[in-house]
Protein backbone atom coordinates (compact mmCIF):
# COMPACT_ATOMS: atom_id res chain seq x y z
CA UNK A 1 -161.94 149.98 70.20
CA UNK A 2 -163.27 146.86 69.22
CA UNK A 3 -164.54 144.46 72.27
CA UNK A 4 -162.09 141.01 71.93
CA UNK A 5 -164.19 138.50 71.96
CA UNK A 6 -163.03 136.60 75.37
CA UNK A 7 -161.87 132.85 75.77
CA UNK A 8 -163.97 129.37 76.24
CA UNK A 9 -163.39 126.47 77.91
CA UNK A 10 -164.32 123.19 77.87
CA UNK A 11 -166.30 124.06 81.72
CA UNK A 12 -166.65 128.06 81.13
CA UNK A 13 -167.49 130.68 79.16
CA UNK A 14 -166.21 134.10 79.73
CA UNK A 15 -167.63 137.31 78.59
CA UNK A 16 -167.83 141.23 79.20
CA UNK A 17 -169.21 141.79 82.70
CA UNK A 18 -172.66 142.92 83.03
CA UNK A 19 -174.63 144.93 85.24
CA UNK A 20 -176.50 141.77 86.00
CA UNK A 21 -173.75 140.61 87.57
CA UNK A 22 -173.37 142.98 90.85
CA UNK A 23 -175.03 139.90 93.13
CA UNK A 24 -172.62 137.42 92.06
CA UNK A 25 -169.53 140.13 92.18
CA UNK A 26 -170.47 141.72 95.39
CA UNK A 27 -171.00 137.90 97.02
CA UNK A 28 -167.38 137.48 95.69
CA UNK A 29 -165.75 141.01 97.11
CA UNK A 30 -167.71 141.17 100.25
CA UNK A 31 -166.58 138.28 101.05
CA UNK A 32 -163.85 138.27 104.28
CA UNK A 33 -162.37 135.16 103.14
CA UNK A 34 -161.90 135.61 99.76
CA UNK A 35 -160.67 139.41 100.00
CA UNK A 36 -157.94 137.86 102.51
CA UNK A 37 -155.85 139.52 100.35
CA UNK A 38 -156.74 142.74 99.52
CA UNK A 39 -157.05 145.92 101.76
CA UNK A 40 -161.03 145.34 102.91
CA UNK A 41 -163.94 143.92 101.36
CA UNK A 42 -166.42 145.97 98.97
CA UNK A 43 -169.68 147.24 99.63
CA UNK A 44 -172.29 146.58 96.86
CA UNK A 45 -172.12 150.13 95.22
CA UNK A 46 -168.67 149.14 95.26
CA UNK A 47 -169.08 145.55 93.11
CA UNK A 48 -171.07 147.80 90.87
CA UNK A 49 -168.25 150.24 90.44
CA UNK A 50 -166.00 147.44 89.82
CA UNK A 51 -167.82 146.08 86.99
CA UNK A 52 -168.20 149.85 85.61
CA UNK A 53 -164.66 150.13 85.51
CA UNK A 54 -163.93 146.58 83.89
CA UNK A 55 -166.26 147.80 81.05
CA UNK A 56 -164.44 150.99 80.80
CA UNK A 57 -161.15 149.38 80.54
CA UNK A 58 -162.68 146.92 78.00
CA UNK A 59 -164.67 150.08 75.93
CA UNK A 60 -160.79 151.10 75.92
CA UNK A 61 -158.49 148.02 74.94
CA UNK A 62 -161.14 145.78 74.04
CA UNK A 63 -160.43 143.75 76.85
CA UNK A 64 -160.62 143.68 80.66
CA UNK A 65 -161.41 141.19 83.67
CA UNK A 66 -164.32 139.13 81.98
CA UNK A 67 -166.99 137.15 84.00
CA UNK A 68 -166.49 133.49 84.42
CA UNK A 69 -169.39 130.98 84.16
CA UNK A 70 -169.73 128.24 84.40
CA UNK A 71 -171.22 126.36 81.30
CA UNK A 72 -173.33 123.60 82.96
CA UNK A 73 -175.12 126.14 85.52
CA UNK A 74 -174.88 129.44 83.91
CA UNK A 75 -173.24 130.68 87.56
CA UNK A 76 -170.93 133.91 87.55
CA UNK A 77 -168.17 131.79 89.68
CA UNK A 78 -166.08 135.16 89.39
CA UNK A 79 -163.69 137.06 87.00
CA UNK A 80 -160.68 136.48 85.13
CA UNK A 81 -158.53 138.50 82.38
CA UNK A 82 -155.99 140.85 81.33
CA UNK A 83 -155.30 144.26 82.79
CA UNK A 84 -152.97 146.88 82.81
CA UNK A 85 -151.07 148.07 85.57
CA UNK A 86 -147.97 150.22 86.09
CA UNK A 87 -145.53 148.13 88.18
CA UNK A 88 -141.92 149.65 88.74
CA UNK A 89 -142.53 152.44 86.50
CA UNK A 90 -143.01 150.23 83.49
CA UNK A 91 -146.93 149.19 81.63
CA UNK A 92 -147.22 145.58 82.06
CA UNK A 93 -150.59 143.23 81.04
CA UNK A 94 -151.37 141.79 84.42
CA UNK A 95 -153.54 137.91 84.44
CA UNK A 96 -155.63 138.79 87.40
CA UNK A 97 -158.86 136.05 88.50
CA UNK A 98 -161.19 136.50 91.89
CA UNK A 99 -163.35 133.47 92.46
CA UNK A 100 -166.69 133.16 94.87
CA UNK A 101 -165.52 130.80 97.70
CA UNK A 102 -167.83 127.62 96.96
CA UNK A 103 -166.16 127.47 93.67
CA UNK A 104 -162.30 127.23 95.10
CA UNK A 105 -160.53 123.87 95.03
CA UNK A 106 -162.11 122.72 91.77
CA UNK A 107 -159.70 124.42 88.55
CA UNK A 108 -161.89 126.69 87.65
CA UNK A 109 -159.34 129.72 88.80
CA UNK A 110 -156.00 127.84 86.65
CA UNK A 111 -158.32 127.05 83.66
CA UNK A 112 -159.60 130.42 83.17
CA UNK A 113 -156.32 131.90 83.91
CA UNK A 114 -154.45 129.24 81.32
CA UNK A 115 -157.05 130.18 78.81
CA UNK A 116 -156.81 134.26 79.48
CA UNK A 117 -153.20 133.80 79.01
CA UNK A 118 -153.64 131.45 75.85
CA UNK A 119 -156.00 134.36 74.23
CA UNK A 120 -153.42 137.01 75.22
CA UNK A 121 -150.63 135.54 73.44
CA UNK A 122 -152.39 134.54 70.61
CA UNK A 123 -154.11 138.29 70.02
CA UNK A 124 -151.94 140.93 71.78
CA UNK A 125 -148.37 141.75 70.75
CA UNK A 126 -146.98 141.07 74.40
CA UNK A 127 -143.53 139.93 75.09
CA UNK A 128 -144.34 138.87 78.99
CA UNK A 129 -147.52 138.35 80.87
CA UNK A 130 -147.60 138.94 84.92
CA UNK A 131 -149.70 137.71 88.29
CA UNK A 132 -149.46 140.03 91.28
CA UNK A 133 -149.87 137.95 93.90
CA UNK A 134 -149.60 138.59 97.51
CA UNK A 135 -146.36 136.09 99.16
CA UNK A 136 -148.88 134.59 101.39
CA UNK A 137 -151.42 133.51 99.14
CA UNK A 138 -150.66 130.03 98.61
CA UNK A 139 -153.78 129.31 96.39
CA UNK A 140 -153.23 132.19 93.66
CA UNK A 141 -149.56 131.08 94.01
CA UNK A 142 -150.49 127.71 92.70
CA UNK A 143 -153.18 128.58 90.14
CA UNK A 144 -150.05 130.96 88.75
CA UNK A 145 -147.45 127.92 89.17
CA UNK A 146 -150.01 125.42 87.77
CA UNK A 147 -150.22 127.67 84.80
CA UNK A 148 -146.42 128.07 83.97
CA UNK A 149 -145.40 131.53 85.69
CA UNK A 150 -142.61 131.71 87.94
CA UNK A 151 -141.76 134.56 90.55
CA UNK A 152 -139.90 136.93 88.74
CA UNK A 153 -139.79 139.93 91.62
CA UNK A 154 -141.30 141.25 94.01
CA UNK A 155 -142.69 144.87 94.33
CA UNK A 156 -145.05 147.29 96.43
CA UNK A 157 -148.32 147.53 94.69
CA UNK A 158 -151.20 149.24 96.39
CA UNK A 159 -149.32 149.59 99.42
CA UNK A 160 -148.78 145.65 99.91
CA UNK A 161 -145.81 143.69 99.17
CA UNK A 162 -146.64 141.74 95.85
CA UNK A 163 -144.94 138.89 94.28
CA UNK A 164 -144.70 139.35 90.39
CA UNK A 165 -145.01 135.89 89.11
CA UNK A 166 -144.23 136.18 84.80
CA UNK A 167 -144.33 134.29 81.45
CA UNK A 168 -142.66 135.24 78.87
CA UNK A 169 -143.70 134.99 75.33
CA UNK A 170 -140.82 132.48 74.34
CA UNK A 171 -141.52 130.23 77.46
CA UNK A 172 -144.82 129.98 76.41
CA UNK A 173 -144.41 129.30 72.62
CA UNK A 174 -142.20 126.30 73.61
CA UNK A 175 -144.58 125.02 76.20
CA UNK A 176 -147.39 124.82 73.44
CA UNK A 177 -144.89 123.64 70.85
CA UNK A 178 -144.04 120.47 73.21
CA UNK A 179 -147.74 119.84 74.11
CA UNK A 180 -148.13 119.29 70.07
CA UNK A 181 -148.56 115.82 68.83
């Protein structure tokens, strides 16, 4: 399949993660604080794995969690984009994002999420869009609720209690049809 060619920002650029990137993703997953969230933190054979997969996924759908960076440094702040997971026995396209520490509090996370879930309904044939997000992780909460998504359900994913925050198609088509001048 053809690679999609992934979405800009006014502040980022995302694109297919690299190799090159294992520093920035390993400072990112072996972090303590920022894998709060997830079962344990990654080694760096690990990071690289994770960026293998991401560009198997993408070889496959032509899409997958992208690298952010930032435009004015050229940093890898983290990744953002569209997965799929099975979630109650039914395929749904998943928004996920991971940022490095130093770059939380500053938008990056809801920008690149807002503009992964612009690209998705403007190139895939989606009715609905989901976040899992753990119920006490109040910053991915807000980058979701910033964005437009609303807790739809709940569910066990991975073994952890997940919050499935959703936008539908509709929603979103009226959200961008108000925003027009």
């Amino acid at each position: 399949m053809k690679t999609a060619v992934p979405p800009q920002t006014k502040r980022l650029l995302l694109r297919e993660l690299q190799p090159s990137d294992v520093e920035a993703i390993f400072d990112l997953l072996s972090d303590p604080e920022a894998m709060r969230y997830f079962p344990r933190t990654y080694t760096r054979e690990e990071a690289a794995g994770w960026i293998e997969r991401n560009q198997q996924r993408g070889a496959i759908f032509g899409y997958s969690l992208w690298a952010v960076m930032e435009r004015a440094s050229g940093e890898v702040l983290g990744d953002c984009g569209p997965s799929w997971h099975e979630i109650d026995d039914e395929l749904q396209l998943e928004i996920g994002y991971h940022f490095r520490r130093r770059y939380w509090g500053q938008g990056f996370a809801t920008e690149a999420a807002r503009s992964v879930m612009e690209w998705v309904f403007t190139n895939l044939p989606v009715e609905h869009v989901i976040s899992l997000i753990r119920p006490e992780n109040g910053p991915s909460r807000r980058v979701a609720e910033r964005n437009g998504l609303a807790v739809a359900d709940s569910t066990m994913f991975r073994g952890m209690e997940h919050l499935v925050y959703r936008m539908e198609r509709e929603r979103w088509e009226s959200i961008q049809g108000a925003q027009q001048p």
